[in-house]
C-alpha atoms as a PDB file:
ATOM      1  CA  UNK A   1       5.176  19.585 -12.852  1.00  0.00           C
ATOM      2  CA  UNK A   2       7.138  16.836 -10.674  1.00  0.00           C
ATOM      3  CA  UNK A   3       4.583  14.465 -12.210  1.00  0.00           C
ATOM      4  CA  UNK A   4       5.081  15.695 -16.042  1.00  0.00           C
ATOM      5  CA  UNK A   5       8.998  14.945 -15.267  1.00  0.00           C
ATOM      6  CA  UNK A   6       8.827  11.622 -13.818  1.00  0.00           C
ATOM      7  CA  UNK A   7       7.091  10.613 -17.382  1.00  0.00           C
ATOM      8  CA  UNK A   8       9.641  11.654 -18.516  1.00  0.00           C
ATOM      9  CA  UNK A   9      11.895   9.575 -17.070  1.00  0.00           C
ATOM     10  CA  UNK A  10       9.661   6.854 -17.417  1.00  0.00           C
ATOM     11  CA  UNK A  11       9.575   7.446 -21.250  1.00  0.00           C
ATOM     12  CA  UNK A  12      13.268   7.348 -21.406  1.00  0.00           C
ATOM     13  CA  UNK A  13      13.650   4.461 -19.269  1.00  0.00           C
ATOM     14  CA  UNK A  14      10.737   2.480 -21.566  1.00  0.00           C
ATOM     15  CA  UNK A  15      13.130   3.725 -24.539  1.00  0.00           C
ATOM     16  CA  UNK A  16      16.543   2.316 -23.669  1.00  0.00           C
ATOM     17  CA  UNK A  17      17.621   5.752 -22.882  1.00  0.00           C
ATOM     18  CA  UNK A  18      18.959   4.414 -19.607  1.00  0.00           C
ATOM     19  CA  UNK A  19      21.239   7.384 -18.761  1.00  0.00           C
ATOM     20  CA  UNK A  20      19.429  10.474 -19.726  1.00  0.00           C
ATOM     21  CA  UNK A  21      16.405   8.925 -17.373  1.00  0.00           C
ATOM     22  CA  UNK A  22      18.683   8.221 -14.164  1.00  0.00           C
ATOM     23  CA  UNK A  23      20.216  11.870 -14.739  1.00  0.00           C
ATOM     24  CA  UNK A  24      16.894  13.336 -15.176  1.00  0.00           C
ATOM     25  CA  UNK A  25      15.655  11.264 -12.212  1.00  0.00           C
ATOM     26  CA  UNK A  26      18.735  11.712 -10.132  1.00  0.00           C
ATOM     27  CA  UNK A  27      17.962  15.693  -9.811  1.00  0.00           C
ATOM     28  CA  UNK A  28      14.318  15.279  -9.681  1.00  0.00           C
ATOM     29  CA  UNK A  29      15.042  12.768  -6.402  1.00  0.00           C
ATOM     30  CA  UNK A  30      17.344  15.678  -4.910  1.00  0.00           C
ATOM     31  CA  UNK A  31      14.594  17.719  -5.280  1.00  0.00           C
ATOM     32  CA  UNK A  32      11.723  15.200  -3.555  1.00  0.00           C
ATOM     33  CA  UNK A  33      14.149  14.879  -0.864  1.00  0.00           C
ATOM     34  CA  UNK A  34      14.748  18.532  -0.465  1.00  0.00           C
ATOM     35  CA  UNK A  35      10.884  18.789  -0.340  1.00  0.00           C
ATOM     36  CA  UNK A  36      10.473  16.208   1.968  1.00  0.00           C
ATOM     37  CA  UNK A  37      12.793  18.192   4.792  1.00  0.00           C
ATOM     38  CA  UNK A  38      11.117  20.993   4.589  1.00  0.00           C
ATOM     39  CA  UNK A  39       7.790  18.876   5.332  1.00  0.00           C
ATOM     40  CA  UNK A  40       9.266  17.606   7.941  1.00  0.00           C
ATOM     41  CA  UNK A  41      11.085  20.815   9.508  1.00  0.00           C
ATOM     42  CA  UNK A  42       7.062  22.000   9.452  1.00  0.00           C
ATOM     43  CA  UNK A  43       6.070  19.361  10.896  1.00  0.00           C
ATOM     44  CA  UNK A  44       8.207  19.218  13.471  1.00  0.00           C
ATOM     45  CA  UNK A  45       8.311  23.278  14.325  1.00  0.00           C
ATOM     46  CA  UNK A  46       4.450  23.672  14.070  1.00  0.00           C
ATOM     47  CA  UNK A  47       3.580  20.491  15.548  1.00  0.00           C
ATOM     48  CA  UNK A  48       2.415  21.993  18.785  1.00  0.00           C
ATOM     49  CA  UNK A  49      -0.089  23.937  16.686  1.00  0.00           C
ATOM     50  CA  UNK A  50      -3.892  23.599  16.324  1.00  0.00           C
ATOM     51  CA  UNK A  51      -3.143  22.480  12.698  1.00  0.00           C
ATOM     52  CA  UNK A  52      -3.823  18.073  12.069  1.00  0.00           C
ATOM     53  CA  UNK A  53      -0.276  17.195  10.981  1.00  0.00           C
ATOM     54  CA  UNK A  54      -1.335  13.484  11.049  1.00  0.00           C
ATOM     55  CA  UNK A  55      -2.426  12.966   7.253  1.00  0.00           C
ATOM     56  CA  UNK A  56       0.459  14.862   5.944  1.00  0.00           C
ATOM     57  CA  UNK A  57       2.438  12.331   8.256  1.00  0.00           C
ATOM     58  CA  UNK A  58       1.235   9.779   6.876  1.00  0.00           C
ATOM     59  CA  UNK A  59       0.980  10.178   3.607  1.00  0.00           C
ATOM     60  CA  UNK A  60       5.364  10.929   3.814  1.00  0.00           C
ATOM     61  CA  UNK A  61       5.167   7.628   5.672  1.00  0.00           C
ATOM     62  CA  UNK A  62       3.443   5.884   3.368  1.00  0.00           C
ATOM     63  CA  UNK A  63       5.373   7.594   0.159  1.00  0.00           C
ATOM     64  CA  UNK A  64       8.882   6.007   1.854  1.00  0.00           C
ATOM     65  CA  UNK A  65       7.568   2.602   1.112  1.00  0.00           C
ATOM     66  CA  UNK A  66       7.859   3.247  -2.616  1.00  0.00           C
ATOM     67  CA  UNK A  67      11.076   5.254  -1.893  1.00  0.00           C
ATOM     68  CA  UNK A  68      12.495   1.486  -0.699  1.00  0.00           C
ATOM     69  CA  UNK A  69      10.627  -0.223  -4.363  1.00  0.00           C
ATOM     70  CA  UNK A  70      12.574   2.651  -5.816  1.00  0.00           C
ATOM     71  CA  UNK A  71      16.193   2.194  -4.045  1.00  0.00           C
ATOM     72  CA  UNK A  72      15.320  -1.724  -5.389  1.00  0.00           C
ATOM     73  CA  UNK A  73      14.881  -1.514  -8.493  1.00  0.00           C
ATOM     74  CA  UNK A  74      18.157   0.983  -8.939  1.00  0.00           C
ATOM     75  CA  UNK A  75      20.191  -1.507  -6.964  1.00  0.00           C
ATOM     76  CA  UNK A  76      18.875  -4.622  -9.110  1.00  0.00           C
ATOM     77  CA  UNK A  77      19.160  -2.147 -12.200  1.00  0.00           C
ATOM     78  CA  UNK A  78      15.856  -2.672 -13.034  1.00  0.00           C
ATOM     79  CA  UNK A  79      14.810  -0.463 -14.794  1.00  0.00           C
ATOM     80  CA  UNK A  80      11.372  -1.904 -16.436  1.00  0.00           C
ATOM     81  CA  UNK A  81      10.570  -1.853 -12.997  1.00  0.00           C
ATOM     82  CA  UNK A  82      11.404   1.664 -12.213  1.00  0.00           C
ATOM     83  CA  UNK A  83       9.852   2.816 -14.736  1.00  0.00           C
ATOM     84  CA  UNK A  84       6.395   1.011 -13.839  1.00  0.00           C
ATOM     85  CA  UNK A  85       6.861   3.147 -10.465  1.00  0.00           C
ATOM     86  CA  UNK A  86       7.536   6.070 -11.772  1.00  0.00           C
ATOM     87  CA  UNK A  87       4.753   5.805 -14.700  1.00  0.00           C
ATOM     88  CA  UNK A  88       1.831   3.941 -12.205  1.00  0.00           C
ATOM     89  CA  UNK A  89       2.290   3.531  -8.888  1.00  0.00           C
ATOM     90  CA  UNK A  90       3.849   7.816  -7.755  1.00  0.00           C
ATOM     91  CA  UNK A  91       1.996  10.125  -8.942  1.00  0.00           C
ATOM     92  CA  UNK A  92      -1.004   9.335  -6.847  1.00  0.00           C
ATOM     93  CA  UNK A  93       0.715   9.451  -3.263  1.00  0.00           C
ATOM     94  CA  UNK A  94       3.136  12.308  -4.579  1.00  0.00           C
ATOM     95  CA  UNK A  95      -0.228  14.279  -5.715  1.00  0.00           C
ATOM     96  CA  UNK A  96      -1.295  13.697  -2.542  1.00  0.00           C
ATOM     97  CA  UNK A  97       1.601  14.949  -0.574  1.00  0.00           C
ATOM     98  CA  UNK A  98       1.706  17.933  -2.591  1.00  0.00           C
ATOM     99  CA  UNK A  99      -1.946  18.431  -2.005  1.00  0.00           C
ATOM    100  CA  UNK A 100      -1.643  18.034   1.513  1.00  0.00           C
ATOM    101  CA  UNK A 101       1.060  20.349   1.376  1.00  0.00           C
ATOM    102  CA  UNK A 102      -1.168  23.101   0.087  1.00  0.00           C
ATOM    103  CA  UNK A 103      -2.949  22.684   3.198  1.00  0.00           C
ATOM    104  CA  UNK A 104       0.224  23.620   5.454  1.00  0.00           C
ATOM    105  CA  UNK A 105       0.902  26.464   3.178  1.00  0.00           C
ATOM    106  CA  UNK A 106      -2.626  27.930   3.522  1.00  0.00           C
ATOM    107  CA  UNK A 107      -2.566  27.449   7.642  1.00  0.00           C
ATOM    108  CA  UNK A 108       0.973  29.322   7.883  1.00  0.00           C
ATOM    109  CA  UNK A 109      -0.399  32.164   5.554  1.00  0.00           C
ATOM    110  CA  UNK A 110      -2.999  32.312   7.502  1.00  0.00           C
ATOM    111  CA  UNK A 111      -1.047  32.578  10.879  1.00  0.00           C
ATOM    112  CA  UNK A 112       1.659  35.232   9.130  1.00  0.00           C
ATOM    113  CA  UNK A 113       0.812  38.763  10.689  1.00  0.00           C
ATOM    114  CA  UNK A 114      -0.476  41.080   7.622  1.00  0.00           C
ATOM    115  CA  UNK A 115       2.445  42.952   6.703  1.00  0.00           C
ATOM    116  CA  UNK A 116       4.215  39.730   6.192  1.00  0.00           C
ATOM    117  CA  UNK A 117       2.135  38.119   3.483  1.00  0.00           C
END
């Protein structure tokens, strides 16, 4: 769904619809970042676990690097740029964030006594 939005954006960016894109994206980036600390808070609580945190590590490492192309390109107003991003270059790593995600979920589930689930 994250993924149908940000070609969204994209598609009003590519338009000239400057401001209904950066609104659109401005909440959708609220709600990456949101995501993000959660990740994070899981990593950090569960870390001592049996469960590999590294690739989901990684992969939010990785992701910040287009985070920075991102912060550029709204800071040079560039929005051709952004919208390349957000059309080419996200939905890959954010796909595979989300799937790694999944992963989390499925261990915690799993670790929940029954009458929790």
């Amino acid at each position: 769904q994250m993924i149908s939005v940000l070609t969204k954006v994209s598609d009003a960016l590519q338009s000239g619809h400057e401001k209904e894109g950066l609104e659109t994206f401005s909440s959708l980036v609220n709600y990456i970042a949101f995501y993000f600390e959660v990740l994070i808070l899981c990593i950090d609580t569960f870390s001592s676990t049996d469960f590999d945190f590294i690739p989901l590590q990684q992969k939010v490492q990785g992701f910040s690097s287009l985070f920075n192309d991102i912060k550029n390109a709204l800071s040079n107003k560039d929005y051709v740029n952004l919208s390349d991003i957000l059309e080419y270059e996200i939905a890959g790593p954010l796909n595979s964030i989300l799937e790694e995600s999944e992963k989390v979920l499925a261990y915690l589930k799993g670790k929940l006594p029954e009458d929790a689930k």
